[in-house]
Protein backbone atom coordinates (compact mmCIF):
# COMPACT_ATOMS: atom_id res chain seq x y z
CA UNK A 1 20.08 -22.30 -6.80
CA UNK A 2 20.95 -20.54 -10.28
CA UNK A 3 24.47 -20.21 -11.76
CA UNK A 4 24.83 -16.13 -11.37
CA UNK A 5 28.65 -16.09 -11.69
CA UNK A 6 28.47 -12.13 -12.41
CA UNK A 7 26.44 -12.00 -9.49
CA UNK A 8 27.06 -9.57 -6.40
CA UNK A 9 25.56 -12.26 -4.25
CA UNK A 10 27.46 -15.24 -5.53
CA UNK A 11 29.20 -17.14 -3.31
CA UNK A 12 32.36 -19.20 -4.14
CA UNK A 13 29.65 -21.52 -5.50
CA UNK A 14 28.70 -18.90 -8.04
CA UNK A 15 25.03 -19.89 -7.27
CA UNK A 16 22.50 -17.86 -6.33
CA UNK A 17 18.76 -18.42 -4.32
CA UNK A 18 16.33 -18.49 -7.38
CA UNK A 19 13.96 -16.63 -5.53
CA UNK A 20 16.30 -13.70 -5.11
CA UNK A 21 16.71 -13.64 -9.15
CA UNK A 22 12.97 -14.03 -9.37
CA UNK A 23 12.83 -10.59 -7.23
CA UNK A 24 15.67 -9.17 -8.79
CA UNK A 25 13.85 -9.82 -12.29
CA UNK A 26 10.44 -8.16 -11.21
CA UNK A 27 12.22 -5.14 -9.85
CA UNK A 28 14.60 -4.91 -12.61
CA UNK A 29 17.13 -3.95 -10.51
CA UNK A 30 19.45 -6.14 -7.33
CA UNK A 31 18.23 -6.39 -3.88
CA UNK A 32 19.60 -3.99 -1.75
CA UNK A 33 21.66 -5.23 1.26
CA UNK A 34 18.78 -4.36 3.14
CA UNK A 35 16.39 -6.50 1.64
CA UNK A 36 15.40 -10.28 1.31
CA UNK A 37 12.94 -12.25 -0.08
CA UNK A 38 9.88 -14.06 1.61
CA UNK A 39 7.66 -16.85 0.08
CA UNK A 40 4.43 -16.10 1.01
CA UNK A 41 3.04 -20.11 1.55
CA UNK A 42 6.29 -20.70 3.00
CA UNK A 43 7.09 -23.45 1.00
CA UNK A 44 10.86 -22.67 0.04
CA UNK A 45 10.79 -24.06 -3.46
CA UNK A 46 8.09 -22.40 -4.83
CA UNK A 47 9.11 -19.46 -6.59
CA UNK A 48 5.96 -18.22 -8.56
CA UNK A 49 6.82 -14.29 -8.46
CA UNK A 50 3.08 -14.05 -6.80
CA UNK A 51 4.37 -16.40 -4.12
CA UNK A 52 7.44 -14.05 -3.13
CA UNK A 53 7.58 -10.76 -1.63
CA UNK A 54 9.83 -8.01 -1.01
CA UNK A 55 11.25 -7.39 2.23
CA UNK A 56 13.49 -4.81 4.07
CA UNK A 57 15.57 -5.44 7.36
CA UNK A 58 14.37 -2.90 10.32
CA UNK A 59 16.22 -0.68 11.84
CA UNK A 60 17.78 -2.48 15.38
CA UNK A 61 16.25 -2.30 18.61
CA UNK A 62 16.86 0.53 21.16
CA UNK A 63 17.71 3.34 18.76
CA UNK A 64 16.84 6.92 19.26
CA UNK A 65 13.57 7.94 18.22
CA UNK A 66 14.73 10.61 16.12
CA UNK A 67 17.27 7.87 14.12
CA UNK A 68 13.96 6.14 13.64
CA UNK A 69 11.75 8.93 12.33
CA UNK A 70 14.69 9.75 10.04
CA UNK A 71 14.64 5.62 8.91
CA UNK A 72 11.28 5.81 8.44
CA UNK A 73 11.33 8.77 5.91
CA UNK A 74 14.17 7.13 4.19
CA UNK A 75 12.25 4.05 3.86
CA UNK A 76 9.15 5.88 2.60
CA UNK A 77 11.04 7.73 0.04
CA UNK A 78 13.21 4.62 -1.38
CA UNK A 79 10.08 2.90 -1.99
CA UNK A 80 7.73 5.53 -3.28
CA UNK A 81 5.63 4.32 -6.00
CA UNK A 82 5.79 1.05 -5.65
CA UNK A 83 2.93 -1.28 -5.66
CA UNK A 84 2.22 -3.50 -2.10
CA UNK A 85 1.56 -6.89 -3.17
CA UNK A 86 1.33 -8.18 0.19
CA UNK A 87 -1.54 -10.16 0.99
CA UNK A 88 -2.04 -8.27 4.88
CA UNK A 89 -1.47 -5.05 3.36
CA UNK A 90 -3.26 -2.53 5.29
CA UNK A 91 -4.40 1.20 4.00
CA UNK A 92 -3.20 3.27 7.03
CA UNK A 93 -4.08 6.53 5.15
C-alpha cells in the first residue's frame, strides 16, 4: 500500500494498492470504476508494470443482446488505440 491521501480510491487509511498507482502511472490517467488491475505471475507483490495488466469488469450475466452489442461498442471505442500487452492476446481480425 502507498499513502495516496488525494486519492479517489483512498480509504479511511489513505492508502492505496501500489499496483493500482503503478497502472494509474502508465496510463497517465485513474482507473475507471470499471477497471482493476491483474498481476500477470500472480504473485501479489510484484508490481513490475510488465507484470500488471489492465482489466475491465463485464457486463452481468443475462442481459439483452442488444445491451451487449451496445457494451461492446462502448468498450471498443473507450479503448481505441491502445496497445494489448497481454501475454494471450489473440489477433481476431
Amino acid at each position: 500500500m502507498l499513502w495516496a491521501s488525494d486519492h479517489p480510491r483512498a480509504g479511511k487509511g489513505q492508502y492505496v494498492f501500489e499496483h493500482i498507482i503503478v497502472m494509474e502511472r502508465a496510463l497517465s490517467r485513474y482507473l475507471l470504476p470499471t477497471e482493476s488491475v491483474h498481476h500477470r505471475n500472480g504473485v501479489r507483490d510484484d508490481n513490475r508494470p510488465e507484470n500488471l495488466e489492465l482489466w475491465t469488469k463485464p457486463q452481468p450475466t443475462g442481459i439483452r443482446v442488444s445491451d451487449a452489442a451496445a457494451w461492446a461498442r462502448e468498450i471498443l471505442a473507450q479503448y481505441a488505440g491502445a496497445s494489448d500487452t497481454s501475454n494471450n492476446a489473440q489477433d481476431l481480425s
